[in-house]
C-alpha atoms as a PDB file:
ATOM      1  CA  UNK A   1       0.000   0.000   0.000  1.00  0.00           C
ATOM      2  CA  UNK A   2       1.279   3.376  -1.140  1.00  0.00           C
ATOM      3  CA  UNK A   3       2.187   6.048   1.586  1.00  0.00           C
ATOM      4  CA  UNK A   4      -1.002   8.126  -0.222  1.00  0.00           C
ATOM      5  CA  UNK A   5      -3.396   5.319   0.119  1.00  0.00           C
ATOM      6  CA  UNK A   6      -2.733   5.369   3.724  1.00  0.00           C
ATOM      7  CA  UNK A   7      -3.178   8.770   3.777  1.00  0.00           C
ATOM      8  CA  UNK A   8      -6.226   9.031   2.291  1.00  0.00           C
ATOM      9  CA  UNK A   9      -7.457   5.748   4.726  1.00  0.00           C
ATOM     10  CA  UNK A  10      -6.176   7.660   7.849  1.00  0.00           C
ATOM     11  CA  UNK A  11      -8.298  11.091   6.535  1.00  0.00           C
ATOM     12  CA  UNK A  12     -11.515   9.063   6.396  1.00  0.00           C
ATOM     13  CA  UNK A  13     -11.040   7.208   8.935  1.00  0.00           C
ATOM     14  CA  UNK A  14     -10.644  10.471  11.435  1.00  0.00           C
ATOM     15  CA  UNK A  15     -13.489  12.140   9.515  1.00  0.00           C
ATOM     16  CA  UNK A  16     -15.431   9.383  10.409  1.00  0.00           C
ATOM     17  CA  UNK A  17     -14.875   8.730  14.101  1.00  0.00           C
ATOM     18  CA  UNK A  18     -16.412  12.187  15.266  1.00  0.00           C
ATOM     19  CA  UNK A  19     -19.179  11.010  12.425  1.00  0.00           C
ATOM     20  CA  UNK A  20     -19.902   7.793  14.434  1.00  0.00           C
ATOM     21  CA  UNK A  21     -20.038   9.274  18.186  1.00  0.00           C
ATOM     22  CA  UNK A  22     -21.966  12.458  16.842  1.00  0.00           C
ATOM     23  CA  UNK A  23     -24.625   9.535  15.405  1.00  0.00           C
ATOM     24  CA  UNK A  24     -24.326   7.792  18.955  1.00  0.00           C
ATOM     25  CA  UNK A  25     -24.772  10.760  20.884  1.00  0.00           C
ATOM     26  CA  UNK A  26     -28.029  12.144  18.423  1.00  0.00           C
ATOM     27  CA  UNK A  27     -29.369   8.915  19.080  1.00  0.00           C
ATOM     28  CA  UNK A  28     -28.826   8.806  22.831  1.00  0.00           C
ATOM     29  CA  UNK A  29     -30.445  12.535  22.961  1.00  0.00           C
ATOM     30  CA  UNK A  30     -33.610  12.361  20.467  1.00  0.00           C
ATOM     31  CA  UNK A  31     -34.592   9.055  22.013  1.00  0.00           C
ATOM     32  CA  UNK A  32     -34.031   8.739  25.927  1.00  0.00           C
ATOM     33  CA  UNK A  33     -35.144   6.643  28.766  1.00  0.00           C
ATOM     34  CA  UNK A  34     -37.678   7.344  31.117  1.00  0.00           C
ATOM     35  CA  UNK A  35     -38.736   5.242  33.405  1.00  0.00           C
ATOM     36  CA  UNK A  36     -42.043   4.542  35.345  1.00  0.00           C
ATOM     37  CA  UNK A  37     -40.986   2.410  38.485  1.00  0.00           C
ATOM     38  CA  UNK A  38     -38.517  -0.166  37.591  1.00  0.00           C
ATOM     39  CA  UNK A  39     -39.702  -0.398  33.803  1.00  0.00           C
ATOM     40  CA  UNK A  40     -37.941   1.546  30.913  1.00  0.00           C
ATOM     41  CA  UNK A  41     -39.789   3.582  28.630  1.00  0.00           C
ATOM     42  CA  UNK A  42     -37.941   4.697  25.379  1.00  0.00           C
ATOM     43  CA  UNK A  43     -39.267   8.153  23.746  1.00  0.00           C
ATOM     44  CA  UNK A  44     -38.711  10.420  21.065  1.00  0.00           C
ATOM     45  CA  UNK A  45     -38.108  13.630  22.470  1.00  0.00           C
ATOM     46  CA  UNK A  46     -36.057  15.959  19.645  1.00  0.00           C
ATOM     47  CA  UNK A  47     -36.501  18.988  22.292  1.00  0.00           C
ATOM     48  CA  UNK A  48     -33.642  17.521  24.666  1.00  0.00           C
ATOM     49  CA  UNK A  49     -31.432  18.727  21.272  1.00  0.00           C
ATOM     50  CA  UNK A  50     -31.848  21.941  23.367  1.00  0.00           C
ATOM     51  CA  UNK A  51     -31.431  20.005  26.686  1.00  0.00           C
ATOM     52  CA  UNK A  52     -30.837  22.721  29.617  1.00  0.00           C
ATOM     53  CA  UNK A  53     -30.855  20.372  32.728  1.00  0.00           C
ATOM     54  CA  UNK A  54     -34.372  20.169  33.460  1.00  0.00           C
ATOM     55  CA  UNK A  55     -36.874  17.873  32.304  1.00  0.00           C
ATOM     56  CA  UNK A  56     -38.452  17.470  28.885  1.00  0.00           C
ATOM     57  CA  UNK A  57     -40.775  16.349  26.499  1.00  0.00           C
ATOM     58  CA  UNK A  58     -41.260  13.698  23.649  1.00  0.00           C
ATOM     59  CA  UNK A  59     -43.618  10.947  22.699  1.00  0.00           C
ATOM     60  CA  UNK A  60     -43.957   7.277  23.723  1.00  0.00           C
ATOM     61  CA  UNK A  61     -42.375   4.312  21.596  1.00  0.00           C
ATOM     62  CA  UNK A  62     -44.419   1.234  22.107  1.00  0.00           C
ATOM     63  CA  UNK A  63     -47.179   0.245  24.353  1.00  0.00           C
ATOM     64  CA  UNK A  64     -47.027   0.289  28.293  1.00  0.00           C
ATOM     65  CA  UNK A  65     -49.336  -0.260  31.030  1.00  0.00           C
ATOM     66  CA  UNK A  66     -48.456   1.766  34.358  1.00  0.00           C
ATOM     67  CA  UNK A  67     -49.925  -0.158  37.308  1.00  0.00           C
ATOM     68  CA  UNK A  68     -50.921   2.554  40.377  1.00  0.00           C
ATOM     69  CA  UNK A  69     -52.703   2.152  43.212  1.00  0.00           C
ATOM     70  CA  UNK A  70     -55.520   3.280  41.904  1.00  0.00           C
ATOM     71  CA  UNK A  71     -55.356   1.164  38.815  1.00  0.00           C
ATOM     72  CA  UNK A  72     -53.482   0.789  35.252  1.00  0.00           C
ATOM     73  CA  UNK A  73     -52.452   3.987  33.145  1.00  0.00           C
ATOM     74  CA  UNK A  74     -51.974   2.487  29.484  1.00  0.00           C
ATOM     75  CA  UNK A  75     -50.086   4.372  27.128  1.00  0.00           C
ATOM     76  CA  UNK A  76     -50.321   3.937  23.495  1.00  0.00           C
ATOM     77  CA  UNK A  77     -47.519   4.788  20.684  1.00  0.00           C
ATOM     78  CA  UNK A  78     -47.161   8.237  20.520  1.00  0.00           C
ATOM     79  CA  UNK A  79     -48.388   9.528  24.149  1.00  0.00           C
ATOM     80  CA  UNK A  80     -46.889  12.562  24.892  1.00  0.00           C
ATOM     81  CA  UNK A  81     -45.557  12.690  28.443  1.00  0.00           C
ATOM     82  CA  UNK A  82     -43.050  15.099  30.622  1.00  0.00           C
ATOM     83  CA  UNK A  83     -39.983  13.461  31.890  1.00  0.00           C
ATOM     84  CA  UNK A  84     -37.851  15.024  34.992  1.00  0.00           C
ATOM     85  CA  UNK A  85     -34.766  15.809  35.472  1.00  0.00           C
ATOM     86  CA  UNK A  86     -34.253  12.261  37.174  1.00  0.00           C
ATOM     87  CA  UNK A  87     -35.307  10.158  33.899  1.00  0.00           C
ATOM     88  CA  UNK A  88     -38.874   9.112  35.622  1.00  0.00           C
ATOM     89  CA  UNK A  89     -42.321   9.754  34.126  1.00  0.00           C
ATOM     90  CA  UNK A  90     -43.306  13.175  35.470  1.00  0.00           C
ATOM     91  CA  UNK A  91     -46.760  14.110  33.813  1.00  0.00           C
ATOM     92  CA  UNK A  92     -49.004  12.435  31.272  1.00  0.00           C
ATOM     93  CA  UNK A  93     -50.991  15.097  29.074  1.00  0.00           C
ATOM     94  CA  UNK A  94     -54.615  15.502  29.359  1.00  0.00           C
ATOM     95  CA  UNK A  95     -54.886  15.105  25.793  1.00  0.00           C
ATOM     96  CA  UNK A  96     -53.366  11.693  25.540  1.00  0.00           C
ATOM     97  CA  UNK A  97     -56.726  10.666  26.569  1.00  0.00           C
ATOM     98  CA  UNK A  98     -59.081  12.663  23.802  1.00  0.00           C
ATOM     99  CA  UNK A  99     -56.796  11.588  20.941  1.00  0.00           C
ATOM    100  CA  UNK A 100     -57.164   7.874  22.283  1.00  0.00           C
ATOM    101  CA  UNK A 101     -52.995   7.770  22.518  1.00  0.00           C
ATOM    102  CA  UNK A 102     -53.756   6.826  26.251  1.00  0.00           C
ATOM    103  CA  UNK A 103     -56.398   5.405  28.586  1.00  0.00           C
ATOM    104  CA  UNK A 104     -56.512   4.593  32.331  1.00  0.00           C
ATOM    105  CA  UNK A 105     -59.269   2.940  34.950  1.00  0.00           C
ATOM    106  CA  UNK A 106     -58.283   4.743  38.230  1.00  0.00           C
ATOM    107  CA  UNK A 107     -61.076   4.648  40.650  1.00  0.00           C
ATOM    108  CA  UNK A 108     -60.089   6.940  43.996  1.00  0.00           C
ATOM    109  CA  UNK A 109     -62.333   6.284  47.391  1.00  0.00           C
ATOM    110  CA  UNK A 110     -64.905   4.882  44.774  1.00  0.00           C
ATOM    111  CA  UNK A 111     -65.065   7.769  42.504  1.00  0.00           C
ATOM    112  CA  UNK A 112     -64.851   6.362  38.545  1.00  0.00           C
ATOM    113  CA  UNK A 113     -61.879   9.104  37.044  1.00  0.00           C
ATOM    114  CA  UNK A 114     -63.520  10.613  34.025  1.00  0.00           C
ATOM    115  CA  UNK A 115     -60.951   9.732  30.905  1.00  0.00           C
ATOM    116  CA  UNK A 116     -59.699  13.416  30.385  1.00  0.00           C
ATOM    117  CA  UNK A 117     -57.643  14.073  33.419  1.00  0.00           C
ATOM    118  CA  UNK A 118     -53.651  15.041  33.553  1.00  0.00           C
ATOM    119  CA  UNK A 119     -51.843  12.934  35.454  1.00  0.00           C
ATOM    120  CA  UNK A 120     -48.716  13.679  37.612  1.00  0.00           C
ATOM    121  CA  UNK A 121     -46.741  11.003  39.165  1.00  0.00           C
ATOM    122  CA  UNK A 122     -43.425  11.453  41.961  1.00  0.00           C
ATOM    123  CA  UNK A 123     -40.326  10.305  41.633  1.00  0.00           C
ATOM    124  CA  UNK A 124     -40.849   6.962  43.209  1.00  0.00           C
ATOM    125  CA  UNK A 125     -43.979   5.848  40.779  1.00  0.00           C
ATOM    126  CA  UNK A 126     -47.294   6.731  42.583  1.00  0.00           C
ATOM    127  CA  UNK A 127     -49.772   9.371  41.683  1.00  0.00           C
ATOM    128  CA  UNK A 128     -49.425  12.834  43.329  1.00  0.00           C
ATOM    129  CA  UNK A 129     -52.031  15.096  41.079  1.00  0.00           C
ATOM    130  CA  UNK A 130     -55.193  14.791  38.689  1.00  0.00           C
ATOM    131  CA  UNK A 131     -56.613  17.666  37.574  1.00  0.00           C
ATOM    132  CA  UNK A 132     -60.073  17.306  36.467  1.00  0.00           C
ATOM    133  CA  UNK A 133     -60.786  20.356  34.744  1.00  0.00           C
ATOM    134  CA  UNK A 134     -63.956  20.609  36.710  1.00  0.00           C
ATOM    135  CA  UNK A 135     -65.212  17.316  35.721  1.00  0.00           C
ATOM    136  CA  UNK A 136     -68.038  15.660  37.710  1.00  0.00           C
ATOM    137  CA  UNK A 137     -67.468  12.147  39.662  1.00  0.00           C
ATOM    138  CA  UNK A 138     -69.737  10.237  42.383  1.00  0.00           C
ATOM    139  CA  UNK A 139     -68.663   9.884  45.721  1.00  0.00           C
ATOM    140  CA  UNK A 140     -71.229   7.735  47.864  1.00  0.00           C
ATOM    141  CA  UNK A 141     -73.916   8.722  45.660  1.00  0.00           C
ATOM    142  CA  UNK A 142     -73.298  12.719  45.851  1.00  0.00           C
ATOM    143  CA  UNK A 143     -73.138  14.145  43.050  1.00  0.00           C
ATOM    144  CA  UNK A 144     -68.952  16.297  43.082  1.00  0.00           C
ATOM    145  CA  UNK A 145     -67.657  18.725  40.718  1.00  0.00           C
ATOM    146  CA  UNK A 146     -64.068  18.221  41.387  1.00  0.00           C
ATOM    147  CA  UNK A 147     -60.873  20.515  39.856  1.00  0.00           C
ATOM    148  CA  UNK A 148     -58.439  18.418  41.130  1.00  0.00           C
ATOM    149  CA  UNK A 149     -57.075  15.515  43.473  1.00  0.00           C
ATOM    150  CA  UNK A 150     -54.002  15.678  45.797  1.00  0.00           C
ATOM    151  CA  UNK A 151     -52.890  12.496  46.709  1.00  0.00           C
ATOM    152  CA  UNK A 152     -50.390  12.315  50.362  1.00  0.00           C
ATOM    153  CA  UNK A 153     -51.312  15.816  50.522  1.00  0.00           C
ATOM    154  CA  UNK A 154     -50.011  17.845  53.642  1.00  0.00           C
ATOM    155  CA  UNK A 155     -53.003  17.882  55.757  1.00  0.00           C
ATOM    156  CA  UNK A 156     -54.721  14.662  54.516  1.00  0.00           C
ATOM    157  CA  UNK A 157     -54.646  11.413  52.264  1.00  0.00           C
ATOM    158  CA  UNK A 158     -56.747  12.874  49.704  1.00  0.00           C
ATOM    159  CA  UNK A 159     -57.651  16.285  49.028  1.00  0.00           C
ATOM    160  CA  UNK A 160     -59.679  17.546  46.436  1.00  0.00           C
ATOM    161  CA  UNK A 161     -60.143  20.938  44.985  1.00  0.00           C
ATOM    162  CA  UNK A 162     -64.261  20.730  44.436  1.00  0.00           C
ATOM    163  CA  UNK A 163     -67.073  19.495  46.164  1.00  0.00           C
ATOM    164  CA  UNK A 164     -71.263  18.854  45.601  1.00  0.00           C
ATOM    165  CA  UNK A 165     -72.813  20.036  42.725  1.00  0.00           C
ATOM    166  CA  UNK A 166     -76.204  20.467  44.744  1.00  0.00           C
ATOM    167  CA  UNK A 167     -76.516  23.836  46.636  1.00  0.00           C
ATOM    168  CA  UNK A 168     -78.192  21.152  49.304  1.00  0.00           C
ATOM    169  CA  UNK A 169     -76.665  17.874  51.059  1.00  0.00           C
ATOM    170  CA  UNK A 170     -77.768  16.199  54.021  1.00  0.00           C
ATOM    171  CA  UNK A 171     -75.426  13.423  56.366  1.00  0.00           C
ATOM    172  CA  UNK A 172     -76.561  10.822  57.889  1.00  0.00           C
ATOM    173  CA  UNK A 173     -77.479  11.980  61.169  1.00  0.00           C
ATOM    174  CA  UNK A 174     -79.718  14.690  59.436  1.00  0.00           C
ATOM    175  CA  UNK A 175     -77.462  17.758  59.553  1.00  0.00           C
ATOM    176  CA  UNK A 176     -78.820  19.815  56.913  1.00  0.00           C
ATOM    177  CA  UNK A 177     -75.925  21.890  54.551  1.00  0.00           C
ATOM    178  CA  UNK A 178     -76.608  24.690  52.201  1.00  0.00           C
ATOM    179  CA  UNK A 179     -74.300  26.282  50.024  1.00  0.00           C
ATOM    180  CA  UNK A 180     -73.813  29.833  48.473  1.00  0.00           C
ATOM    181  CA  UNK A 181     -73.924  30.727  44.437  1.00  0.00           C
ATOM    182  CA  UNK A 182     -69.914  31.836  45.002  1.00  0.00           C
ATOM    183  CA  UNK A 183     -68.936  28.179  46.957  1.00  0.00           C
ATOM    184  CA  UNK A 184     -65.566  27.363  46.496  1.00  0.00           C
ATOM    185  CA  UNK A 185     -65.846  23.879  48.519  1.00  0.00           C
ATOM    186  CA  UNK A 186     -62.826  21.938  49.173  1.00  0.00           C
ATOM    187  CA  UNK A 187     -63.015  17.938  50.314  1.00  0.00           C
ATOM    188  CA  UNK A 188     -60.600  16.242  52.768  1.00  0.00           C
ATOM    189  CA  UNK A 189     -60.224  12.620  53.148  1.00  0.00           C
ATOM    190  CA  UNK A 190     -58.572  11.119  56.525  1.00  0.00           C
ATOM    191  CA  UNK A 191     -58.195   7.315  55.807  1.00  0.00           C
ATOM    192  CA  UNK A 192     -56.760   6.321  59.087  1.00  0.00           C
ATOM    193  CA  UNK A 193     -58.902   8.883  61.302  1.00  0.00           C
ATOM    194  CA  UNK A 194     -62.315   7.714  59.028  1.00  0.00           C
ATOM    195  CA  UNK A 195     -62.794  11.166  58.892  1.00  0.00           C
ATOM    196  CA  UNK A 196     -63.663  13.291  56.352  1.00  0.00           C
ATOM    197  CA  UNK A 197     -63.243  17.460  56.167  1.00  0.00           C
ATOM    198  CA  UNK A 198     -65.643  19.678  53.900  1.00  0.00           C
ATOM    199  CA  UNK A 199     -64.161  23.208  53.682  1.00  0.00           C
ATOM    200  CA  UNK A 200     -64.862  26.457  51.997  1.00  0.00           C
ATOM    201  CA  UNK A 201     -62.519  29.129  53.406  1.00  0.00           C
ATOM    202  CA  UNK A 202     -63.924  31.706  51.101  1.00  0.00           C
ATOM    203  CA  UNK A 203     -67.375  32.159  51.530  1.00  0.00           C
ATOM    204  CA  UNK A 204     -68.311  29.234  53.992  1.00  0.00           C
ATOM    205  CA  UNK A 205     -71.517  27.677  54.412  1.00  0.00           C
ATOM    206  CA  UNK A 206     -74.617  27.271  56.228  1.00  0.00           C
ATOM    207  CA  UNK A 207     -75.112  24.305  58.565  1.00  0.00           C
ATOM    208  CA  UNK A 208     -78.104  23.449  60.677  1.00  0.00           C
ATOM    209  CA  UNK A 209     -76.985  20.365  63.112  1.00  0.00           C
ATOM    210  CA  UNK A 210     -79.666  17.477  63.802  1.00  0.00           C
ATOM    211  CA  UNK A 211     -80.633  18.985  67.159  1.00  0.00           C
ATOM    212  CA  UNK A 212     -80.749  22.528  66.332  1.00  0.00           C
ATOM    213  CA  UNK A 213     -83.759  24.923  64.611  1.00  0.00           C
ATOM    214  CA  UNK A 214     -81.558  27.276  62.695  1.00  0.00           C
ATOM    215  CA  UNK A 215     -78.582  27.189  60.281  1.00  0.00           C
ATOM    216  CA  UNK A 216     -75.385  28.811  61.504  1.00  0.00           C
ATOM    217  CA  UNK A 217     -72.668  29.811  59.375  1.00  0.00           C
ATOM    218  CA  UNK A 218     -69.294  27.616  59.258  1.00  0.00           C
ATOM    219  CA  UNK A 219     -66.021  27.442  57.673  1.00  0.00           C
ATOM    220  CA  UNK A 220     -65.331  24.068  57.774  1.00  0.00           C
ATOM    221  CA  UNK A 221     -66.791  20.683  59.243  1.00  0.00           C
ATOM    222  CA  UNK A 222     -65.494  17.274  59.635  1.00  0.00           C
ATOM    223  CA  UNK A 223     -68.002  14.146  59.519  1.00  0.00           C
ATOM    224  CA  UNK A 224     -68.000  10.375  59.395  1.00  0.00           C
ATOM    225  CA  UNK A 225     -66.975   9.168  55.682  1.00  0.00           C
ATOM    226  CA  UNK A 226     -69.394   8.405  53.565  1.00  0.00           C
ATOM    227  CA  UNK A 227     -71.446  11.475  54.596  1.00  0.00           C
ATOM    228  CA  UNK A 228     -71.386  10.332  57.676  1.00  0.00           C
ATOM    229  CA  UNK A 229     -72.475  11.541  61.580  1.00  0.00           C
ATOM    230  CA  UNK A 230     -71.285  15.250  62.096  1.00  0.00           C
ATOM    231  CA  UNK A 231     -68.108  15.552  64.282  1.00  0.00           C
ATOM    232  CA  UNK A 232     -67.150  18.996  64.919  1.00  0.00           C
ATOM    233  CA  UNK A 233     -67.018  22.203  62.558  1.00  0.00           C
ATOM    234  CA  UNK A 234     -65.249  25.423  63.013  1.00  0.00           C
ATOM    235  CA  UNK A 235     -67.693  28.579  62.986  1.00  0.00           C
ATOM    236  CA  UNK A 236     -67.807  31.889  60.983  1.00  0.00           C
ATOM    237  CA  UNK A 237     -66.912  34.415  63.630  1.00  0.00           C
END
């Protein structure tokens, strides 16, 4: 072999090299890893070409079922999710669900999750947030309109941005509850206690108890689940 062939092999070949690990590293960028739990999920996410640190973007490769604790997430080809910082599946898109590229059966305390919801999950796999977009669920058979669900919230198990539809609900023991036109009702779910916490900081609401004649304004009251016997409540002052 002539001194110029070898020239011309050594000139490709170090052309090539940076060729090769610029392929390898596109690849490794455009389609990551996220992962949900212990299972991989490979997407196509052309935004981390601009990667700053944080998390990103990109669309689902292949069919996966997420299994929660309050039942499976499936994700079709093409779902677009968020992925943190940390590689892990940080937000499923509301509109996964409309354009049929995802579908899920989570049932919370009984409630049936209407199929457009966005869906935020921790690092370690479980659900922290649905928002609801003011959707409408059943809980015990009253009628909710419901914004949103914290899950392993601060101050309970479950709290919920929403509350009943009807301006009028009555517990078990008879304690009678009316509502203003401006309610902005929150529910609180104690699992452990078997309590439950209805709330409306803004405007409150009127309660008459089983064993009084007149309806006195409160803030908040806490009941038996289930719309159960009246506890205690914390007055308007």
């Amino acid at each position: 072999m002539t001194d110029e062939k070898r020239k011309s092999i050594k000139f490709w070949c170090s052309l090539a090299a940076p060729l090769v690990v610029g392929i390898i590293v596109f690849f490794v960028t455009v389609f990551p890893v996220t992962h949900f739990q212990d299972s991989p999920i490979r997407m196509f996410a052309p935004e981390r070409l601009t990667f700053d640190g944080r998390g990103f973007r990109g669309r689902v490769l292949g069919s996966h079922v997420l299994e929660t604790e309050y039942g499976e997430i499936r994700l079709n080809r093409g779902a677009r999710i968020y992925s943190d910082r940390y590689r892990t599946v940080g937000i499923i898109e509301a509109n996964n669900f409309i354009r049929s590229r995802a579908s899920h059966n989570l049932v919370v305390e009984g409630m049936v999750i209407p199929q457009y919801v966005q869906i935020i999950i921790n690092g370690g796999g479980q659900l922290a947030h649905l928002r609801l977009y003011d959707r409408e669920v059943i809980l015990s058979d009253v009628l909710l309109r419901v914004n949103n669900f914290n899950f392993n919230h601060s101050t309970a198990d479950i709290a919920m941005g929403g509350g009943p539809v009807s301006a009028y609900i009555a517990l078990m023991d008879s304690t009678q509850i009316r509502f203003g036109e401006r309610a902005s009702r929150s529910l609180f779910i104690y699992r452990e206690d078997e309590r439950w916490r209805l709330r409306d900081a803004h405007f409150g609401f009127q309660v008459k108890l089983s064993d009084e004649t007149e309806f006195v304004e409160y803030r908040e009251i806490t009941f038996r689940p289930h719309w159960g016997e009246f506890i205690e409540g914390v007055r308007v002052e």
